[in-house]
Protein backbone atom coordinates (compact mmCIF):
# COMPACT_ATOMS: atom_id res chain seq x y z
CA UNK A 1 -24.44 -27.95 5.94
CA UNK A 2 -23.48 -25.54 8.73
CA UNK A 3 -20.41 -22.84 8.25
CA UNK A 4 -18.21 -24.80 10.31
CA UNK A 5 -18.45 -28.06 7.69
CA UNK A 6 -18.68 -25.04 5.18
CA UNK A 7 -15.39 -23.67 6.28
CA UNK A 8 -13.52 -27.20 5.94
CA UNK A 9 -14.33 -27.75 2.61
CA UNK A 10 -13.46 -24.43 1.47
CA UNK A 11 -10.53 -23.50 3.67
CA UNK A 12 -7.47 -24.08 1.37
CA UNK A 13 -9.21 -20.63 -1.17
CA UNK A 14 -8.90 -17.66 -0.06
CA UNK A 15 -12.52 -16.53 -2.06
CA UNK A 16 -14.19 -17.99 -3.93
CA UNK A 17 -17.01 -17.81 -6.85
CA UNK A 18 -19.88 -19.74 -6.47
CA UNK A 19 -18.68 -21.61 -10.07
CA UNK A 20 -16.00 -22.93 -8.02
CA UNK A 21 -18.17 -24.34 -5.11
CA UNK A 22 -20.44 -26.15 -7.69
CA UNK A 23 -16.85 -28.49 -8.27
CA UNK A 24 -15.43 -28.31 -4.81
CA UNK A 25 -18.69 -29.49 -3.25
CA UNK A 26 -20.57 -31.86 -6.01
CA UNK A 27 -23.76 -33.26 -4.82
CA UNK A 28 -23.90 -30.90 -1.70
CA UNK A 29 -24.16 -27.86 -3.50
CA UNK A 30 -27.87 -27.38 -3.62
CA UNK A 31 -30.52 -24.51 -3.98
CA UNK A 32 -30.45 -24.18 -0.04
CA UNK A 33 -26.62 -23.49 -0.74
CA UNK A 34 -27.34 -20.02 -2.03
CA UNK A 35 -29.44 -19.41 0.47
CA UNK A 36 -26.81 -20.42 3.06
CA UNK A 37 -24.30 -17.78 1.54
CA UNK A 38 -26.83 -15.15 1.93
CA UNK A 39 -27.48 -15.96 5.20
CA UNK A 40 -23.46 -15.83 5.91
CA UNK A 41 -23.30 -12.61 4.44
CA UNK A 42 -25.89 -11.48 6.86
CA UNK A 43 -24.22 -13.01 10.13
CA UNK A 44 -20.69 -11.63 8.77
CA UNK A 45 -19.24 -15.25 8.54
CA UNK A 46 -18.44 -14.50 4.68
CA UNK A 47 -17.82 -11.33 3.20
CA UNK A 48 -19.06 -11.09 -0.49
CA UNK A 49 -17.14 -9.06 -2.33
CA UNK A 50 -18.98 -8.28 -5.40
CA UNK A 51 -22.07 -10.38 -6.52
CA UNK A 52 -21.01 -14.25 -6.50
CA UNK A 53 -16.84 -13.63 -4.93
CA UNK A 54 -17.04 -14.55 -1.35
CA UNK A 55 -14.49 -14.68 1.48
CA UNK A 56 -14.41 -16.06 4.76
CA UNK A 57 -14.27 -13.28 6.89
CA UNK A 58 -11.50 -14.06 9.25
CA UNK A 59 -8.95 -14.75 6.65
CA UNK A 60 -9.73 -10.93 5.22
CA UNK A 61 -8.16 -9.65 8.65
CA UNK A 62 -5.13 -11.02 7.89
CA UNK A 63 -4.33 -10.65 4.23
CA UNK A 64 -4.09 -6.54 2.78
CA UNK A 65 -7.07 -6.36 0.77
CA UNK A 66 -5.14 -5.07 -2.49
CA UNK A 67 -4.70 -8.88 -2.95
CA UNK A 68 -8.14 -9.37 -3.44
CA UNK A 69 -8.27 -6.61 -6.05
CA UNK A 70 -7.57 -8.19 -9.41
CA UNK A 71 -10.01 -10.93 -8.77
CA UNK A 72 -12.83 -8.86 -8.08
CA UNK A 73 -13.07 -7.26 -11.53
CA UNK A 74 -10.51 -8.59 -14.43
CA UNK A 75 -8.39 -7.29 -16.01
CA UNK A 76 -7.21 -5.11 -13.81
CA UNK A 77 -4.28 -3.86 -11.42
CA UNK A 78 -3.47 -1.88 -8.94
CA UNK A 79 -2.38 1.52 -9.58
CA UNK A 80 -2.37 5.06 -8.29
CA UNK A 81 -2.68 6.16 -4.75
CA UNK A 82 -2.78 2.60 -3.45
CA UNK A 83 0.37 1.78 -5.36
CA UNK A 84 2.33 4.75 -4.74
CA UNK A 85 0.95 4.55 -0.97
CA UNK A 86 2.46 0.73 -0.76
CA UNK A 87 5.81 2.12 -2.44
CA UNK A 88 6.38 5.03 -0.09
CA UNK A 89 5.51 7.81 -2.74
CA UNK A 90 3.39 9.36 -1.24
CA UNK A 91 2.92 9.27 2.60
CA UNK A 92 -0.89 9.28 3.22
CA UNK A 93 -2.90 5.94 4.13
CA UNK A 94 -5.01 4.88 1.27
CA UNK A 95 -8.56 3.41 2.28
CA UNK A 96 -9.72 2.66 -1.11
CA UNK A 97 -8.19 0.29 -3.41
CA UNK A 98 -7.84 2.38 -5.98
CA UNK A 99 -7.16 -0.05 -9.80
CA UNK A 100 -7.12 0.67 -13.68
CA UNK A 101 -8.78 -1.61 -15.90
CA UNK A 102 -9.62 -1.51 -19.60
CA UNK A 103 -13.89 -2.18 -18.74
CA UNK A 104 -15.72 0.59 -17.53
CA UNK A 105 -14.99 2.63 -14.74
CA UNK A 106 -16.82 0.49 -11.78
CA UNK A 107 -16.54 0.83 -7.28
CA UNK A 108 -17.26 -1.85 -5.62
CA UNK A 109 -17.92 -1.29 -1.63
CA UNK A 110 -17.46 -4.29 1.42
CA UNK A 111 -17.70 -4.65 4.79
CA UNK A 112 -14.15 -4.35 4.86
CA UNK A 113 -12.91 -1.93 2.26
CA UNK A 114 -13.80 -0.05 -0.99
CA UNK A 115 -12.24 -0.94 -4.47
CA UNK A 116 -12.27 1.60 -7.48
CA UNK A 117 -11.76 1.02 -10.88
CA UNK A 118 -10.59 3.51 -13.28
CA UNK A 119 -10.78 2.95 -17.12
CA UNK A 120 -7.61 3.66 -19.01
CA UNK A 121 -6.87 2.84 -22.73
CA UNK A 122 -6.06 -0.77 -23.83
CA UNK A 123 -2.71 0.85 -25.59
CA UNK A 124 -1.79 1.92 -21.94
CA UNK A 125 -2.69 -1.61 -20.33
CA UNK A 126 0.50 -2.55 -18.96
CA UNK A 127 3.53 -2.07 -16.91
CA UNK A 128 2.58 -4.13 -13.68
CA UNK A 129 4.10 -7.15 -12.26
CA UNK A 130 2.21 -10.24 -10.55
CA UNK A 131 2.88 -10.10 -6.82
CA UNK A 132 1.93 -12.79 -3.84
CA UNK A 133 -0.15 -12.09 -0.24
CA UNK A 134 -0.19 -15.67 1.15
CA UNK A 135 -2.47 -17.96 -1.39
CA UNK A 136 -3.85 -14.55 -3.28
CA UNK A 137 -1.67 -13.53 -6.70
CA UNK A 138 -2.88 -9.94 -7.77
CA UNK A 139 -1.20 -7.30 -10.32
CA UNK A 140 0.78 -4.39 -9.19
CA UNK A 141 1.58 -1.27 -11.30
CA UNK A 142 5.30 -0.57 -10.97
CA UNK A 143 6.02 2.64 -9.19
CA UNK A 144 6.53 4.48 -12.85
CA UNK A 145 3.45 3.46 -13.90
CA UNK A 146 1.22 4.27 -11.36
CA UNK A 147 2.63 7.87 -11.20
CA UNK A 148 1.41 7.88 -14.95
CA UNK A 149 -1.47 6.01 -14.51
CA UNK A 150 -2.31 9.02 -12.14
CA UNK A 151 -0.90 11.56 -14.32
CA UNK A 152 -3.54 10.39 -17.01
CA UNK A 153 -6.95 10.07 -14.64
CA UNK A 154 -6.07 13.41 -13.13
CA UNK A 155 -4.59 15.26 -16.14
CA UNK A 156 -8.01 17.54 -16.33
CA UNK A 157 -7.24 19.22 -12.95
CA UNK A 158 -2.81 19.23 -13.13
CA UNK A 159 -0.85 22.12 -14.64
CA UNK A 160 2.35 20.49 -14.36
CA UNK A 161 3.49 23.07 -11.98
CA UNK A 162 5.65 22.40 -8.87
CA UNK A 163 3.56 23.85 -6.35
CA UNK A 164 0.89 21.97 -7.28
CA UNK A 165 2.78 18.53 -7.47
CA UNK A 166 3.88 19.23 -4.02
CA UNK A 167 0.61 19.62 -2.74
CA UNK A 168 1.09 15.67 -3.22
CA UNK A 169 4.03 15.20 -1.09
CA UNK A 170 5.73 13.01 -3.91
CA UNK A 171 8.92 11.58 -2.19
CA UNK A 172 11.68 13.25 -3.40
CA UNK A 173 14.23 10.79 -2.33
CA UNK A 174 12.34 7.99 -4.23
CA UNK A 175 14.66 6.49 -7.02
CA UNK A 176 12.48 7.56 -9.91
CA UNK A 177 13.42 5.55 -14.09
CA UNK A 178 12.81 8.80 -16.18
CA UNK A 179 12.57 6.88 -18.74
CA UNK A 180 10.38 3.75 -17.55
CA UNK A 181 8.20 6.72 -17.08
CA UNK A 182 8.50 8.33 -20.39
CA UNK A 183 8.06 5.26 -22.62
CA UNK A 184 4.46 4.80 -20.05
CA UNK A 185 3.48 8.14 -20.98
CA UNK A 186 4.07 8.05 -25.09
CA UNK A 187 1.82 4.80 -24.18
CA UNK A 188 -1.39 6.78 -23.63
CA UNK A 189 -0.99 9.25 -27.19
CA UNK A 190 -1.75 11.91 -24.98
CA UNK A 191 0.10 15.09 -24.93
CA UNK A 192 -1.45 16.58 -21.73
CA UNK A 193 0.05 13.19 -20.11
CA UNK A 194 3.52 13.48 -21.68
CA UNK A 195 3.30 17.40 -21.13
CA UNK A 196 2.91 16.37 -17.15
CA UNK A 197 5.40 13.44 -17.00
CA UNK A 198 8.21 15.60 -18.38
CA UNK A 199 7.69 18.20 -15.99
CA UNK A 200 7.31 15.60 -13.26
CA UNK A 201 10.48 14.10 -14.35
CA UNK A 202 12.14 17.63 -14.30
CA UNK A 203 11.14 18.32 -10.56
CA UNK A 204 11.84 14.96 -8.93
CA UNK A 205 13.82 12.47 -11.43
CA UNK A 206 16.49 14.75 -13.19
């Protein structure tokens, strides 16, 4: 099988594990199969994007890569500087896909992009929504959230001070739900965390 009759068969997913090609091609998936994928990887016809996801490369170009970030390690979502990037929060392009997840902190590095993982507490496992790119489905923290969620993975190095959050350039104008944010925080049974979401509420959300 070439990658063109590869590329037919496969061309409705957007990636795919090789699990899932065992069903979707039966008696063609062979031993030389895996060897084939390699091989893609190699010639940049498939991107893999941790050890048995693959993608064809062209259809990365055209779908943001924070779709592909739940599948590639579960559970997970999307949180932090990605998120508040993607809701206008802060102003700076992110480059990594930056994701909480209840496993152990993990990075994952492509042709095309970098993913990070950041290991929160079950307790605090929450407050995303399920959003669509195309064919992809992948979790997004809601704006609260991934202020906490960053509030918590960086509360070793904030004071809670306003110079220092505006070293951050947190929009000011955003339309911040003190207490969405507040009922996060008390999630993660952390003073330091509730310490810093109180005074963040007190400089941009009162």
């Amino acid at each position: 099988m070439n990658i063109f009759e590869f590329k037919k068969k496969v061309k409705e997913l957007p990636y795919f594990e090789t699990k899932e090609l065992r069903l979707i091609l039966g008696s063609d998936f062979t031993s030389t199969t895996l060897v084939n994928l390699k091989n893609w990887v190699n010639k940049n016809y498939l991107i893999m994007l941790r050890r048995g996801l693959y993608a064809i490369a062209e259809e990365l170009d055209d779908v943001d890569l924070m779709a592909f970030a739940t599948k590639i390690y579960q559970p997970s979502y999307v949180s932090m500087e990605m998120a508040l990037s993607f809701y206008g929060i802060i102003p700076e392009a992110v480059f990594t896909v930056t994701s909480v997840t209840t496993r152990k902190t993990k990075e994952f590095r492509t042709v095309k992009g970098n993913f990070s993982y950041q290991k929160i507490k079950k307790v605090a496992f929450g407050g995303y929504e399920t959003k669509k790119i195309g064919k992809i489905s992948f979790n997004l923290a809601l704006p609260e959230k991934a202020i906490v969620d960053f509030l918590y993975l960086n509360r070793n190095i904030l004071n809670g001070q306003a110079e220092q959050f505006s070293e951050y350039r947190f929009n000011e104008d955003f339309k911040y739900d003190a207490k969405k944010m507040l009922d996060f925080a008390k999630a993660f049974q952390n003073k330091k965390v509730l310490f810093l979401t109180n005074n963040f509420i007190k400089h941009y959300a009162s």
